[in-house]
Structures are given as structure tokens and as C-alpha cells.
Protein backbone atom coordinates (compact mmCIF):
# COMPACT_ATOMS: atom_id res chain seq x y z
CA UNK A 1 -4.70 -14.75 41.43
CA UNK A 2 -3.86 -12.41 38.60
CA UNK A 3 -4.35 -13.11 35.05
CA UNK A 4 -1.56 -13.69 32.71
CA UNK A 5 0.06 -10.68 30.90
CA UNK A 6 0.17 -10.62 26.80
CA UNK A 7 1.64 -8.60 24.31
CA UNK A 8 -1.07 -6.52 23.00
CA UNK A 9 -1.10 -5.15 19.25
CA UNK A 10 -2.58 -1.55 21.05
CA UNK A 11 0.78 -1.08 22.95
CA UNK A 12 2.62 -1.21 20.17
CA UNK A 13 4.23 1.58 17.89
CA UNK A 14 5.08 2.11 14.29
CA UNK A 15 7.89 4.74 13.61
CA UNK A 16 8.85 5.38 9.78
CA UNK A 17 11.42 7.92 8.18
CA UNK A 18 12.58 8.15 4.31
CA UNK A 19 15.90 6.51 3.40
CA UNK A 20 18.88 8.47 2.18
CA UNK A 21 20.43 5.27 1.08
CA UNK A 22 18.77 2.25 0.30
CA UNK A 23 18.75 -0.25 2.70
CA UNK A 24 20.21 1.63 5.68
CA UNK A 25 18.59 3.03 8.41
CA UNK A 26 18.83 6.94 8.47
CA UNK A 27 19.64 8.59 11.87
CA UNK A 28 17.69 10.90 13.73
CA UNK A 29 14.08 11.49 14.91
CA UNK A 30 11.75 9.45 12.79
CA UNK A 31 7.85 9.84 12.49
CA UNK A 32 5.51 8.51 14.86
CA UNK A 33 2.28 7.12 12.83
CA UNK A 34 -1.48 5.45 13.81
CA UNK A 35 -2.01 1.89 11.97
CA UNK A 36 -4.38 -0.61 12.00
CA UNK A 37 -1.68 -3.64 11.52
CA UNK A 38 1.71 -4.32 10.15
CA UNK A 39 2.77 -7.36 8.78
CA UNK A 40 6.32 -6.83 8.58
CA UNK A 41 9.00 -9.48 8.02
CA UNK A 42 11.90 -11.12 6.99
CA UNK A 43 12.11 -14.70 6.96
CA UNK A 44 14.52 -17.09 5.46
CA UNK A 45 14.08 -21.22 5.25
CA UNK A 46 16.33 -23.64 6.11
CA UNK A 47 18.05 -25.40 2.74
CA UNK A 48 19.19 -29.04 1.78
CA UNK A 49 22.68 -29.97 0.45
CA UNK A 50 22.28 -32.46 -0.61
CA UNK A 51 25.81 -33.50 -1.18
CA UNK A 52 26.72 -37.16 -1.88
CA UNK A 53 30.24 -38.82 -0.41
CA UNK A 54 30.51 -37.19 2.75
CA UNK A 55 30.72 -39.95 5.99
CA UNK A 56 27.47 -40.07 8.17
CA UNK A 57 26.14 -41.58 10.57
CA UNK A 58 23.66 -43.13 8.46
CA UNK A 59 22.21 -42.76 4.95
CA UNK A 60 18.36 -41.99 6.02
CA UNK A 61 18.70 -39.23 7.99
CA UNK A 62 18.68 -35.47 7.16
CA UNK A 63 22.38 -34.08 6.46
CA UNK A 64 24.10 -30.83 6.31
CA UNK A 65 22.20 -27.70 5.65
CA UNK A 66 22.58 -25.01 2.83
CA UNK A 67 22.55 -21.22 3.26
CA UNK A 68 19.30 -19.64 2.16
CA UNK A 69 18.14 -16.67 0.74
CA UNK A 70 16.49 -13.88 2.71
CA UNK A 71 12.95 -12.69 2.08
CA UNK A 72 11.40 -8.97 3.41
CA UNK A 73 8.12 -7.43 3.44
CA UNK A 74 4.62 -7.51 3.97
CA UNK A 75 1.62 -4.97 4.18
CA UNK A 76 0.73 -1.83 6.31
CA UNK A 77 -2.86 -1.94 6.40
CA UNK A 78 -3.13 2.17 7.44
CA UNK A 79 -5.89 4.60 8.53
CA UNK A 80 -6.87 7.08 5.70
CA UNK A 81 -6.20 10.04 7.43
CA UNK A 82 -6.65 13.76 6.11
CA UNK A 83 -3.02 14.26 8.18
CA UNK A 84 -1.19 11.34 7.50
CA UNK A 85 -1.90 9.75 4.35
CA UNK A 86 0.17 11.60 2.56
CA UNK A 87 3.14 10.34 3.80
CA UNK A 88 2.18 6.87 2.62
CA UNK A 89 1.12 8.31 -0.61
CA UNK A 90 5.07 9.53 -1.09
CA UNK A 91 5.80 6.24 -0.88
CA UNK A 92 3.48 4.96 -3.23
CA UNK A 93 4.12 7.91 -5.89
CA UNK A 94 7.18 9.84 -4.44
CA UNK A 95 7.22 13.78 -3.47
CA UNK A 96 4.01 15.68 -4.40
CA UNK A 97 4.35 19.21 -6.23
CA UNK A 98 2.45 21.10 -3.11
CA UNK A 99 1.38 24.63 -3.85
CA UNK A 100 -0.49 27.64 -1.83
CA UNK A 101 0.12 28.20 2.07
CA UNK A 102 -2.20 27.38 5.13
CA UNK A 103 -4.37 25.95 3.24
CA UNK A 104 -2.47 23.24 1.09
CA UNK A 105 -2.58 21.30 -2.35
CA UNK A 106 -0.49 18.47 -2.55
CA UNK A 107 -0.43 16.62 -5.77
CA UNK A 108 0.59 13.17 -6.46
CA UNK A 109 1.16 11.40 -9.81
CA UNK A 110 1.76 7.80 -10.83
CA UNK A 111 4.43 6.67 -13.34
CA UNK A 112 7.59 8.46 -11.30
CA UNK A 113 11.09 6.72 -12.56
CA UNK A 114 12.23 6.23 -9.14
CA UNK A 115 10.11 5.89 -5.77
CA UNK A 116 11.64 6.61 -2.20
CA UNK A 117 12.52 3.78 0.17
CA UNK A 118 11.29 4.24 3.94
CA UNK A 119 12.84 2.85 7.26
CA UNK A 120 9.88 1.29 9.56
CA UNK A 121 10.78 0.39 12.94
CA UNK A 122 7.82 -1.41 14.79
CA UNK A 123 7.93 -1.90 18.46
CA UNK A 124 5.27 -5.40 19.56
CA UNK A 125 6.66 -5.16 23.33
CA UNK A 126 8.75 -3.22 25.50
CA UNK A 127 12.49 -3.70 24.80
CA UNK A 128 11.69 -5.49 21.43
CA UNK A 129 12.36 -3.34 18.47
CA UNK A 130 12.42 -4.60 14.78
CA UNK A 131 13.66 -2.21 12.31
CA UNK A 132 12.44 -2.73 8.65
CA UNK A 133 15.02 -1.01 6.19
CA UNK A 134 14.55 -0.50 2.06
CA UNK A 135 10.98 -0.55 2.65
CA UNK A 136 9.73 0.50 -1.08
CA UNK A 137 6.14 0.39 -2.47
CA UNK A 138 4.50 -2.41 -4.67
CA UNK A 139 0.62 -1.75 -4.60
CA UNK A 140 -1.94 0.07 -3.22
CA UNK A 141 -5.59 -0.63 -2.18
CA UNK A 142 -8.84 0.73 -1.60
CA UNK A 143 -12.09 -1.09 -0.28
CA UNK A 144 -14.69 0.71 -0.39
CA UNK A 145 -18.65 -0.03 0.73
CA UNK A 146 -21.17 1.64 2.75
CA UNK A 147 -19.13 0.11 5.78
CA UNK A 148 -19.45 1.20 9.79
CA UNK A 149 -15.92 2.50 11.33
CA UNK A 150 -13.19 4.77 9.39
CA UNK A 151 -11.87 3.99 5.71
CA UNK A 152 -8.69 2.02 5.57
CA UNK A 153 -5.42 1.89 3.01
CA UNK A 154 -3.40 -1.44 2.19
CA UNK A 155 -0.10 -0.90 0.99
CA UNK A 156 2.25 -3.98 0.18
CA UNK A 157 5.58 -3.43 0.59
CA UNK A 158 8.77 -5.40 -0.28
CA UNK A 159 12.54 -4.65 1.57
CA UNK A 160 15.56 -5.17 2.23
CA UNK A 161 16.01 -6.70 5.40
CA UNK A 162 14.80 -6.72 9.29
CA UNK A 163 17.29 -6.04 12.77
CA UNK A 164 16.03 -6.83 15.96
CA UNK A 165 17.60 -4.45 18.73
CA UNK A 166 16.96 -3.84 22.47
CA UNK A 167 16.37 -0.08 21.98
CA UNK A 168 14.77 2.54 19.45
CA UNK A 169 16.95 3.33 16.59
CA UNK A 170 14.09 6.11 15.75
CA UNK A 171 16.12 8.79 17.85
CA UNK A 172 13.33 11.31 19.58
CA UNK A 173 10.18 10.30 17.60
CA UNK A 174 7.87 13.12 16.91
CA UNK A 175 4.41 13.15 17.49
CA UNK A 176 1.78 11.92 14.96
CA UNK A 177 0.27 14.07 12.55
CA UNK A 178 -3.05 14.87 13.66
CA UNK A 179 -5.44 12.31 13.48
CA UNK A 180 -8.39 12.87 11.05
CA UNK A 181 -9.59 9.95 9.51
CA UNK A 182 -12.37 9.66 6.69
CA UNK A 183 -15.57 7.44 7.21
CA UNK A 184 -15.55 4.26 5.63
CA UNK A 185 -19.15 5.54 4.05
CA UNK A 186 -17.90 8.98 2.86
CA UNK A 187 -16.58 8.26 -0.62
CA UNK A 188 -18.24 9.02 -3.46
CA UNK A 189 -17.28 6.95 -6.99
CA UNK A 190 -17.85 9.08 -10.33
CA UNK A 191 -17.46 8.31 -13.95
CA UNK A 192 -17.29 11.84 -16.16
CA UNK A 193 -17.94 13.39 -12.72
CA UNK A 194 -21.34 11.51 -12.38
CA UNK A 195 -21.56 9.20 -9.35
CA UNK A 196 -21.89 6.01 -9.59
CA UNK A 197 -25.70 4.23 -8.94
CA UNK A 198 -26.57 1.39 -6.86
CA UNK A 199 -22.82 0.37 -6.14
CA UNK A 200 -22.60 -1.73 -3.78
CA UNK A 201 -18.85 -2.14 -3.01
CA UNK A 202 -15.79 -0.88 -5.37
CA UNK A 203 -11.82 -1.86 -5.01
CA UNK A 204 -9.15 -0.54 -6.44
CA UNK A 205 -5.59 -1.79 -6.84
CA UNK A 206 -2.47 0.31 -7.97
CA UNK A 207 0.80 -1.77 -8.61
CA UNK A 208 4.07 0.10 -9.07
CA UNK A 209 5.69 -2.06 -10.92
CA UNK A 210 8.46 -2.75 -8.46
CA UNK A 211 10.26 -5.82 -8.19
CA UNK A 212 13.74 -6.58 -6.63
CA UNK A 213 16.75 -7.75 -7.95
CA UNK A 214 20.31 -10.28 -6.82
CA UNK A 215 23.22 -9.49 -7.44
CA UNK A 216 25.71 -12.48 -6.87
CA UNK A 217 28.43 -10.45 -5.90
CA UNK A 218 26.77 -9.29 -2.86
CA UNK A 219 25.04 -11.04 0.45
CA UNK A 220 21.91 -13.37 0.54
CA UNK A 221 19.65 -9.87 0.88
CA UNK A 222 18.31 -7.84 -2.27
CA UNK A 223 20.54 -5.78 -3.33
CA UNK A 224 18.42 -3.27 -5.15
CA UNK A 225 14.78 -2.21 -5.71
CA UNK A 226 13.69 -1.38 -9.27
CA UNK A 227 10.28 -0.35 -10.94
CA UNK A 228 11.19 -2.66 -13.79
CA UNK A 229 7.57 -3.09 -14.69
CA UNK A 230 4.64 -0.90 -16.01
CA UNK A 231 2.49 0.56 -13.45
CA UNK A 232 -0.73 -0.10 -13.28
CA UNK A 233 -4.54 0.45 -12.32
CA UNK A 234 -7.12 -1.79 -11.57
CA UNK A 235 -10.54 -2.67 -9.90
CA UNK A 236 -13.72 -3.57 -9.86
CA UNK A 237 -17.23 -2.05 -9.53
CA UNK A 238 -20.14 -4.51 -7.61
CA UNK A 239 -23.51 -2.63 -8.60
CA UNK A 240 -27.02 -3.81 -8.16
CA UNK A 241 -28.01 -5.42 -11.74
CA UNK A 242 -30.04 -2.24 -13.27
CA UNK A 243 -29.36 -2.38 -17.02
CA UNK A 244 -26.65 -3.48 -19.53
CA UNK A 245 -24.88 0.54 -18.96
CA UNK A 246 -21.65 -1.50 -18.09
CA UNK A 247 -21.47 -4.22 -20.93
CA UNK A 248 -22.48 -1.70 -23.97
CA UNK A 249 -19.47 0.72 -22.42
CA UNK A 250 -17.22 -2.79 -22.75
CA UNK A 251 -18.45 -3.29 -26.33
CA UNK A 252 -18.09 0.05 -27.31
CA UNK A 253 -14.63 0.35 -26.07
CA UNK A 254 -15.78 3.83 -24.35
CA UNK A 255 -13.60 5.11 -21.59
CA UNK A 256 -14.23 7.03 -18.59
CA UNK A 257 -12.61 9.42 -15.90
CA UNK A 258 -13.01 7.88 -12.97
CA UNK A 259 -12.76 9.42 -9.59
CA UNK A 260 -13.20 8.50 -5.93
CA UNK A 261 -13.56 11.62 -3.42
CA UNK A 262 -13.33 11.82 0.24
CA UNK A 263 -14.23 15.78 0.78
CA UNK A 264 -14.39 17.11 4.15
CA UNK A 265 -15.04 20.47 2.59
CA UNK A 266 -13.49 22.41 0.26
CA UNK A 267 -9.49 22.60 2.03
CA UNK A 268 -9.97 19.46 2.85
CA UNK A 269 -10.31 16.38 0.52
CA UNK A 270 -8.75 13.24 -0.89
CA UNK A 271 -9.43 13.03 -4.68
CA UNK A 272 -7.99 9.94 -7.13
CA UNK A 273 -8.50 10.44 -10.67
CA UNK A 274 -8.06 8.16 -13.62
CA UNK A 275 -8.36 9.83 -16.88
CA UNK A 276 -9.17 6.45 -19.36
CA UNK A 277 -10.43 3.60 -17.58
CA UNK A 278 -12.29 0.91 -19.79
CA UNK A 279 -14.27 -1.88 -18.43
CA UNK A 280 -14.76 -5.29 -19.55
CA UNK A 281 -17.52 -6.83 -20.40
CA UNK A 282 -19.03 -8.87 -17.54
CA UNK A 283 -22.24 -10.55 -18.27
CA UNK A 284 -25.25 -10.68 -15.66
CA UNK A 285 -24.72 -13.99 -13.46
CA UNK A 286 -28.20 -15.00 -11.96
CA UNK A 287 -27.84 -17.15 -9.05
CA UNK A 288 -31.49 -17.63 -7.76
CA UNK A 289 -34.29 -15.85 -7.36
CA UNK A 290 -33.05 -12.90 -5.00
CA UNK A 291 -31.58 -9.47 -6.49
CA UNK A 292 -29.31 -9.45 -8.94
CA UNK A 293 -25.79 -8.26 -8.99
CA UNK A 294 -23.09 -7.43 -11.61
CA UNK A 295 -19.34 -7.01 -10.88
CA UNK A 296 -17.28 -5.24 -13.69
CA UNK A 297 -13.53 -4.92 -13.79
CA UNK A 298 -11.63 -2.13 -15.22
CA UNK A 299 -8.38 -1.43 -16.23
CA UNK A 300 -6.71 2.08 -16.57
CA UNK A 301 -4.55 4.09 -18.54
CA UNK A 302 -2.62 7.30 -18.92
CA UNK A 303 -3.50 9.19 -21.86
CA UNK A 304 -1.30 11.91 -23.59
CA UNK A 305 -1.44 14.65 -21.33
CA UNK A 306 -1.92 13.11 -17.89
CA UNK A 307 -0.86 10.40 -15.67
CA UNK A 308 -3.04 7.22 -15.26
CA UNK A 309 -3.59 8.11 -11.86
CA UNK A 310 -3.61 11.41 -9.75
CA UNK A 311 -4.41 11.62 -6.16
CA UNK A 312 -5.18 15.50 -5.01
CA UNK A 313 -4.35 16.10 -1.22
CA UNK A 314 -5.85 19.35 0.48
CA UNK A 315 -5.90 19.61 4.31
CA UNK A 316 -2.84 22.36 6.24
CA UNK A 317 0.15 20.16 6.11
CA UNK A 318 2.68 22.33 5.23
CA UNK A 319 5.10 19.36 3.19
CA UNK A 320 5.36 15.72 2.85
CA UNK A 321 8.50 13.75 2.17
């Protein structure tokens, strides 16, 4: 006797293509992309109304039902690929400015006034496809330790809303960008361009700011994505305990540039910058006799000539969205 057949998350695909018009999917050939998993969704609860005078059956039981309101989004948790990353980083910043030719320098900059929306359609089986419209940005993060396998992205998302179909709406899809992933142990974590010692793990979190707002003269979805918040950058370091370096910075106020590199070699390299990032002051928690550890948390800032955060894309992709 055979075994049973399941859905498998390695049959699946993840198709994505930028929005002319929020909320709608665009038509034509979208982009075929590798991910580790997508947590995509729209859900929407069942209400109470709980009216009073209406005839029933009995007074116990529950009665008629309200409409509710819809909710969309989720995470992509994506590989961080030479190729491909910089697609996700256009929807995390918008368009880079991208300068020379074969060899290419995309730059990315935080604090844009408007971000793009993307359409994600994600197929889980054969014949199922769920397409995932006004797909816009909210964070970004980076783990980062001396870890076995590749080095992964999260990106939270929010949207608009989620159609099921019995067929692609992603048209032709073309092929994924070549797949070139960094190793989860190749980053290297600097302050003033001096890497950091005996860290043990690092994450970093950039929020956009973006939240999502009703409008009551419209259906129960969102009727528009805004950044209506400051942007902003944020982390922690996890060191081995070697010194009071990180306190005395806190105390003093001092900031740093910080920067985390994935380099390849020299036309080919993922580079984050933060020009002023100031760390509070942590203390040194001892919680037996083993080593010691200290985690510090930092917060960033722009300054008066640059952006809080720039990421610096080189590899031979000719544009981004």
C-alpha cells in the first residue's frame, strides 16, 4: 500500500510584482523568487450583535452575527541573496539610485516619503493560488551569529487583502534571479569601521513606520497604506563580558557608525550603514559561575547629511524595481 500524499512547503512557489495601484493586482509576467517561508494571510472573525428585541428561539443561545473587519499580512522570511535581495530591499526603502554598468552599485536609503506596494501570489498546491495584493513594508530583520546554513531576511508585511483562484494570475513568470546566497557566518559587524570583538550574536530591526488606515466610506478592507510614523533603527549586540567598552560609550553619550558587511569581493557585497547609533547602558548580569555575557541595545539616527540607514548593493543586476 502506498503512503498518503501531502502538500509539501518545497512544491510550492512565491511569485511577486510591484503595484501600479494600490491594492490591485498588476497584469503581466510577475517575478519568480526562492523563500524560506511565507506567512501570508487575511483573516477576518466572526462578530456578535448583540441586538436586544428581536424573537428567538430562546434567550441563551448565540444570535445573529455582525460583519467584521478584514485583517492582511504576515512575514516573508527570505534568503539573503547577492541576486535577489534587492528586490525586497525596494520594498523596504523604495527604488535605489544604481550607477556604473556590468558591474553595479545600487544604493538604498531609509526615510523615503512613500514606499512601493508589491502583489505576492503564493501557490501551497497545484490548482490553489492565493494572491496577496497592497503588500507594503513594516520592518526588517537581521539575525546574525556564527550560524551553519545561508543568512536569512525577515520582512513583515501588512496588505490589503487575499483572492483565492484556480489559476496563476502571475501571467508567464520569469525565472529567478540567480541564486547566490551569503553564509550565515560571513558578516562582519563594525563600529568606526573596527569590527566588533567577541560578539556572539547581533539583531537588527528596521521599522518603516507604516501603518494602515479606514476609511468609512469604503469596504471592510484598508483602504490605504501610510508611513505615518518615524522610521526607525534598532538592535542589539550579545558580546562575551570583556570590559565596561559598552556602558562608558552609554554614559558618555558617544555615537558610532555602525556597519554590517557581507563581501563576496569587491563587485560583490551587501553593506548597511548607520551613521549615529548610541547604546544604552546595560549593566553586566552574572548568572553563575560560567562566562559572562553582556547584551547592549542601540538605537539609531540620521544625522544632517545622511540617512539613518544605507544599505550598498554591488553584484551585475542591471536594475531593481
Amino acid at each position: 500500500m502506498a503512503t498518503a500524499s501531502i502538500a509539501l512547503g518545497q512544491l510550492s512557489d512565491l511569485l511577486f510584482k510591484v503595484e501600479s495601484a494600490y491594492g490591485t493586482a498588476p497584469a503581466g509576467n510577475f517575478q519568480k523568487a526562492h523563500f524560506y517561508k511565507a506567512n501570508l494571510r487575511e483573516t477576518k472573525p466572526l462578530e456578535n450583535d448583540p441586538i436586544i428585541g428581536n424573537a428567538y428561539e430562546n434567550f441563551r443561545d448565540q444570535a445573529a452575527f455582525a460583519p467584521a473587519l478584514s485583517e492582511h499580512g504576515g512575514s516573508l522570511e527570505l534568503p539573503l541573496c547577492l541576486n535577489q535581495i534587492g528586490d525586497w530591499l525596494s520594498l523596504v526603502f523604495g527604488a535605489p539610485v544604481t550607477t556604473g554598468s556590468t558591474n553595479y552599485t545600487h544604493t538604498f536609503k531609509s526615510g523615503s516619503l512613500t514606499l512601493p506596494s508589491y502583489a505576492v501570489e503564493i501557490k501551497p498546491i497545484a490548482g490553489d493560488y492565493r494572491m496577496h495584493t497592497g503588500l507594503a513594508a513594516r520592518s526588517m530583520t537581521l539575525d546574525l551569529a556564527d550560524a551553519a546554513g545561508m543568512q536569512r531576511m525577515m520582512i513583515d508585511v501588512l496588505g490589503y487583502g487575499e483572492a483565492l483562484a484556480g489559476s496563476t494570475g502571475g501571467g508567464t513568470p520569469t525565472a529567478p534571479r540567480t541564486y547566490a546566497p551569503f553564509k550565515a557566518t560571513g558578516a562582519a559587524v563594525k563600529l568606526d569601521s573596527v569590527a566588533v570583538g567577541t560578539l556572539l550574536s547581533a539583531r537588527f530591526t528596521y521599522e518603516t513606520g507604516l501603518t494602515q488606515d479606514r476609511y468609512i466610506d469604503t469596504s471592510d478592507k484598508f483602504g490605504a497604506a501610510v508611513l505615518a510614523e518615524q522610521a526607525q533603527l534598532t538592535g542589539e549586540l550579545r558580546v562575551r563580558y570583556a570590559g565596561s567598552t559598552y556602558d562608558a560609550l552609554a554614559v558618555a553619550e558617544t555615537e558610532k557608525t555602525l556597519g554590517i558587511e557581507f563581501v563576496v569581493g569587491a563587485n560583490n557585497s551587501l553593506i548597511l550603514t548607520s551613521p549615529a547609533v548610541r547604546f544604552a547602558r546595560a549593566g553586566v548580569p552574572i548568572e553563575g559561575p560560567g562566562g559572562i555575557e553582556q547584551t547592549i541595545s542601540f538605537r539609531a539616527r540620521q544625522t544632517a547629511a545622511t540617512p539613518m540607514l544605507t544599505a550598498t548593493l554591488k553584484n551585475q543586476v542591471a536594475t531593481y524595481p
